[in-house]
C-alpha atoms as a PDB file:
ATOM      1  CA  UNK A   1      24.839  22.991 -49.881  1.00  0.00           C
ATOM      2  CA  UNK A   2      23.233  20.101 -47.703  1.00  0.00           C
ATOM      3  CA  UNK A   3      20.128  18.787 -48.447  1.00  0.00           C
ATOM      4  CA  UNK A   4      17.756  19.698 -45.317  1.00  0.00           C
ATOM      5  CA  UNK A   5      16.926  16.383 -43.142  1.00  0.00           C
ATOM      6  CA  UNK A   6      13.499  15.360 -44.161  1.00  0.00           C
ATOM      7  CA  UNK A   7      11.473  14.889 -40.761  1.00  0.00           C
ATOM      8  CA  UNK A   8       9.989  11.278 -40.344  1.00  0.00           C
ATOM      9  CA  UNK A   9       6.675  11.203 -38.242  1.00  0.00           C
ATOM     10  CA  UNK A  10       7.262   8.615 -35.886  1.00  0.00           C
ATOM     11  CA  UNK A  11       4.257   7.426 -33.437  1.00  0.00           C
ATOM     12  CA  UNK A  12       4.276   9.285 -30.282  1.00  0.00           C
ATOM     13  CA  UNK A  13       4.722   7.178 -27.106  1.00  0.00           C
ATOM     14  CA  UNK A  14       1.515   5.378 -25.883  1.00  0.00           C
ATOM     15  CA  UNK A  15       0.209   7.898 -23.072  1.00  0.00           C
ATOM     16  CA  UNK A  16      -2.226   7.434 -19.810  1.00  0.00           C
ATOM     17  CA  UNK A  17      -5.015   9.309 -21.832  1.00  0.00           C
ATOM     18  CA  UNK A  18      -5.407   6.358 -24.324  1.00  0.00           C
ATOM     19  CA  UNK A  19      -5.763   3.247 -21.795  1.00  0.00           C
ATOM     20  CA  UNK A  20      -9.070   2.467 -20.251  1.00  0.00           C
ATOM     21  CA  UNK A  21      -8.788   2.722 -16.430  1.00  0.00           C
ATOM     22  CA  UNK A  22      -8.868  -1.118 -14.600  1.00  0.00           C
ATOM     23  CA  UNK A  23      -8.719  -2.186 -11.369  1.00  0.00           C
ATOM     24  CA  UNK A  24      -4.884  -3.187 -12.256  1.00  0.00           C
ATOM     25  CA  UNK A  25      -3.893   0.197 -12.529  1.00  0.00           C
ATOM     26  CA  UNK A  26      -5.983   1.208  -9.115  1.00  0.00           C
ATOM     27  CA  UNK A  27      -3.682  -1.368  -7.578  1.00  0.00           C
ATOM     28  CA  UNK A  28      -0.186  -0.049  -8.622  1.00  0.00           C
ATOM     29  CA  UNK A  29      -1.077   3.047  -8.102  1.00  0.00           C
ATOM     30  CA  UNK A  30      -2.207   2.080  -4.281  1.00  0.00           C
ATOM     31  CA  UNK A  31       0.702  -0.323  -3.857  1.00  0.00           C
ATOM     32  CA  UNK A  32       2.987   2.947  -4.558  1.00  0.00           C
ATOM     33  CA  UNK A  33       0.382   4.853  -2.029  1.00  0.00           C
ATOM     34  CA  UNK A  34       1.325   2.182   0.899  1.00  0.00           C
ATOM     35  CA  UNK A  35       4.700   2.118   0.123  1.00  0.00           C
ATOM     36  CA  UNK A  36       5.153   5.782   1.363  1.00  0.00           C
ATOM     37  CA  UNK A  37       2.703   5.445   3.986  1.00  0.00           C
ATOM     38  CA  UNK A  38       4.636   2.734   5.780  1.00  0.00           C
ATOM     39  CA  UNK A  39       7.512   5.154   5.487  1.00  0.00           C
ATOM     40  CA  UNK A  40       5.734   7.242   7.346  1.00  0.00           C
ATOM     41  CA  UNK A  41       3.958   4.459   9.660  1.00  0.00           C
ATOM     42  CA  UNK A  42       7.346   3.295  10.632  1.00  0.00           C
ATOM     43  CA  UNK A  43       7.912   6.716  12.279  1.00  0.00           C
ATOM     44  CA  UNK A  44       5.190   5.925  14.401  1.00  0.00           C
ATOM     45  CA  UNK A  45       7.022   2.646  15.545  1.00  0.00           C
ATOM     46  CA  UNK A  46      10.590   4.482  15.953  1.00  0.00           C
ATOM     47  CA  UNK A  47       8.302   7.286  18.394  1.00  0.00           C
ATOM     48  CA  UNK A  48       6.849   4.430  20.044  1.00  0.00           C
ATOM     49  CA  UNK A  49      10.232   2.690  20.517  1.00  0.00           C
ATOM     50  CA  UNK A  50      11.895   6.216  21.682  1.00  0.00           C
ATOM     51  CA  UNK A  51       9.288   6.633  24.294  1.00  0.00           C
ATOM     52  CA  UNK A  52       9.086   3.140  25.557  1.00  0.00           C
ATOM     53  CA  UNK A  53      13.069   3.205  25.744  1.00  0.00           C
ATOM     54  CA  UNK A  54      13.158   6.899  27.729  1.00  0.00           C
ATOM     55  CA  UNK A  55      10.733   7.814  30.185  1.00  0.00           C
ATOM     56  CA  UNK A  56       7.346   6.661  31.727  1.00  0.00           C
ATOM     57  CA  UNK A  57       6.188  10.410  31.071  1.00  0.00           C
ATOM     58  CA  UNK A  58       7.129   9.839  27.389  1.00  0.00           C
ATOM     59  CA  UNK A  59       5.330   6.382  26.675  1.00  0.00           C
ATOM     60  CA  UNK A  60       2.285   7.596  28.617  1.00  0.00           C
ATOM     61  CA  UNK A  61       2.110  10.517  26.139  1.00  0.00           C
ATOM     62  CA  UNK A  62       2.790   8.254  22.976  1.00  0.00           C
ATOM     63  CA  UNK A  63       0.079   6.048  24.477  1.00  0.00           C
ATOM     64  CA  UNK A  64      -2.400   8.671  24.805  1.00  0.00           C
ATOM     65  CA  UNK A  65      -2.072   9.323  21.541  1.00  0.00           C
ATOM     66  CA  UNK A  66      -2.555   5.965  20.304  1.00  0.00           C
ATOM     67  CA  UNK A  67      -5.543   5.151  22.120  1.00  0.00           C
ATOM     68  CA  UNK A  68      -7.056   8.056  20.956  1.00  0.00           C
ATOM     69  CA  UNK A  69      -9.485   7.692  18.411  1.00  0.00           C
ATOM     70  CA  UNK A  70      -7.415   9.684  15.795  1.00  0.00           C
ATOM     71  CA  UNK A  71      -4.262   7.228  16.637  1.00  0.00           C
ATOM     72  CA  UNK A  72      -6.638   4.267  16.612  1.00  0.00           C
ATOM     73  CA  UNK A  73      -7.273   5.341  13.204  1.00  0.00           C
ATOM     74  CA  UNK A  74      -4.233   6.006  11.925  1.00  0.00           C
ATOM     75  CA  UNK A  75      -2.789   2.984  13.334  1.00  0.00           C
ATOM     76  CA  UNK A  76      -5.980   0.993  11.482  1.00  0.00           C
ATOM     77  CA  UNK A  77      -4.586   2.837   8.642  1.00  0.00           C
ATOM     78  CA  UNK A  78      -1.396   1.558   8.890  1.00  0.00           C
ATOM     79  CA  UNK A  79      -2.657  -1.771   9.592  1.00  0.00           C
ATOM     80  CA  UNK A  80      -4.272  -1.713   6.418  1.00  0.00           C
ATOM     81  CA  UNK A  81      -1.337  -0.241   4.495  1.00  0.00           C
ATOM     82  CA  UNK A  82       1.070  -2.885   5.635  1.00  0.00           C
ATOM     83  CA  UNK A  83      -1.245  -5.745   4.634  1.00  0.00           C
ATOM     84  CA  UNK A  84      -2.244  -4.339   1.300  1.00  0.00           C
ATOM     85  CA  UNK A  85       1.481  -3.724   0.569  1.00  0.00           C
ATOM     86  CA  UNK A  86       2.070  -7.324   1.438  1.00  0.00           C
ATOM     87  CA  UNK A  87      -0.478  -8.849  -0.365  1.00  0.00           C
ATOM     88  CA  UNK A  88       0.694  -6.370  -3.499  1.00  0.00           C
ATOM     89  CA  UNK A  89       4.000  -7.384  -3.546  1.00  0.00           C
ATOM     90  CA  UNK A  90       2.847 -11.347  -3.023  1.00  0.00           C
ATOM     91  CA  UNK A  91       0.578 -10.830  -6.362  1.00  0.00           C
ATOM     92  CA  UNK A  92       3.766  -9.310  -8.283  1.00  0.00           C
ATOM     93  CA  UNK A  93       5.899 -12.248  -6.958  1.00  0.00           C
ATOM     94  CA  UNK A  94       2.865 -14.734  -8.449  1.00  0.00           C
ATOM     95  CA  UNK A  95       3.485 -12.493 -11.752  1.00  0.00           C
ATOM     96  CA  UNK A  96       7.244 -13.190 -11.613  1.00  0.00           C
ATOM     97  CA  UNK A  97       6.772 -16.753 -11.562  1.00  0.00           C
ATOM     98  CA  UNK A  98       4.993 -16.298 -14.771  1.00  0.00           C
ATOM     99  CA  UNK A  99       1.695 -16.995 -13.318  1.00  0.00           C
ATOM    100  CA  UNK A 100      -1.598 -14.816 -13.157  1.00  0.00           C
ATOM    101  CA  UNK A 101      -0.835 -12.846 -16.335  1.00  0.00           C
ATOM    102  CA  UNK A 102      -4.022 -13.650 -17.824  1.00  0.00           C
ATOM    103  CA  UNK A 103      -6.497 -10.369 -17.895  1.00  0.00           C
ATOM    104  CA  UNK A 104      -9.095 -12.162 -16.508  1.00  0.00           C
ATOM    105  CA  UNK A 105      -6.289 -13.236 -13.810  1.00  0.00           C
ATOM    106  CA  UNK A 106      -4.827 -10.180 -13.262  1.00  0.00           C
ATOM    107  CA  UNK A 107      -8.691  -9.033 -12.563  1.00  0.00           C
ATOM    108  CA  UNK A 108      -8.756 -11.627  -9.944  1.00  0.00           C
ATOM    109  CA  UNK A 109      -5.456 -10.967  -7.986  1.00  0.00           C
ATOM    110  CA  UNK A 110      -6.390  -7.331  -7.882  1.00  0.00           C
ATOM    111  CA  UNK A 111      -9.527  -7.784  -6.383  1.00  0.00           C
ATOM    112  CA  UNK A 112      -8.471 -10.477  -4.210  1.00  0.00           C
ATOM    113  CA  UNK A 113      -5.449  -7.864  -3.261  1.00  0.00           C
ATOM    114  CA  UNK A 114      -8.270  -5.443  -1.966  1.00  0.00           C
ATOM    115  CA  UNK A 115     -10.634  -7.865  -0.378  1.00  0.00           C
ATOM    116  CA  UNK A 116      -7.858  -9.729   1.402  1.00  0.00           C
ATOM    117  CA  UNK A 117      -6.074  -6.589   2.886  1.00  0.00           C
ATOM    118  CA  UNK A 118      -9.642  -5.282   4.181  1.00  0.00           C
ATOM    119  CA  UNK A 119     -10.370  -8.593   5.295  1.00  0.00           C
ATOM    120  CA  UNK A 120      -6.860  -9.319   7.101  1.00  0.00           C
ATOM    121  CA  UNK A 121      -7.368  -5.732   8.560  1.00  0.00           C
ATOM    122  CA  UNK A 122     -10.274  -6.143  10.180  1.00  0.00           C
ATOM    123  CA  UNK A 123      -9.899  -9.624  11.217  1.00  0.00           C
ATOM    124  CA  UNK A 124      -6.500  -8.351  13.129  1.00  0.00           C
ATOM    125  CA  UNK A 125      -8.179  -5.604  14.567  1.00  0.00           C
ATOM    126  CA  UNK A 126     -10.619  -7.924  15.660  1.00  0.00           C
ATOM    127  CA  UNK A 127      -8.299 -10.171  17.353  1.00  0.00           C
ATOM    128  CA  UNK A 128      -6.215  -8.019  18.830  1.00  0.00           C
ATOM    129  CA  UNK A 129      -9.782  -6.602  20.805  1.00  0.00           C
ATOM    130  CA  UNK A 130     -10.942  -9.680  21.670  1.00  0.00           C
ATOM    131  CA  UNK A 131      -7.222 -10.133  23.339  1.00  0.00           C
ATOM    132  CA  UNK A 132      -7.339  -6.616  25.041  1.00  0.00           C
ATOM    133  CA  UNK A 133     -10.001  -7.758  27.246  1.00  0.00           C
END
């Protein structure tokens, strides 16, 4: 008869429960976030485009709802979105070049990630008003 296999206890797989939250993690988890929501935000441009390429009555409808202020903010959320996603994937191209990997540098691209894409935001937003008229 076979000898039974004797069961080895191997270490279990390192899980989410045993790392201490840090603003790294915040960011890759929001860089995923902005990813889908400029799947979504590119909808709005494809609407836009439909309505701009059909009918008056159409584009005035899209534009109503853009200059609403429920489409003004979901088109400053988009804003935001895009330029967070850019400035993400700008900080993983910095890590690719073997630069930044540092904790304390990592700390500092993160942050600078979400200051930069509020900043940008708001500056655009800015601009673009002070060019309405």
């Amino acid at each position: 008869m076979a000898e039974p296999k004797v069961q080895i206890e191997r270490p279990l797989s390192p899980h989410l429960g045993i790392y201490r939250f840090s603003i790294t993690m915040a960011m890759s988890i929001v860089h995923r976030i902005t990813g889908s929501a400029l799947y979504f935000g590119t909808l709005l441009l494809v609407w836009w485009l439909l309505a701009a390429s059909s009918s008056a009555k159409q584009f005035d409808i899209v534009s109503a709802f853009f200059a609403s202020w429920f489409g003004q903010l979901v088109l400053f959320g988009y804003t935001w979105a895009l330029l967070h996603h850019m400035l993400g994937g700008i900080r993983h191209f910095i890590w690719d070049t073997a630069h930044g990997l540092e904790p304390g540098e990592r700390e500092f691209l993160a942050y600078a990630t979400l200051v930069g894409s509020v900043v940008l935001t708001l500056a655009v937003w800015m601009l673009g008003y002070m060019f309405k008229g």
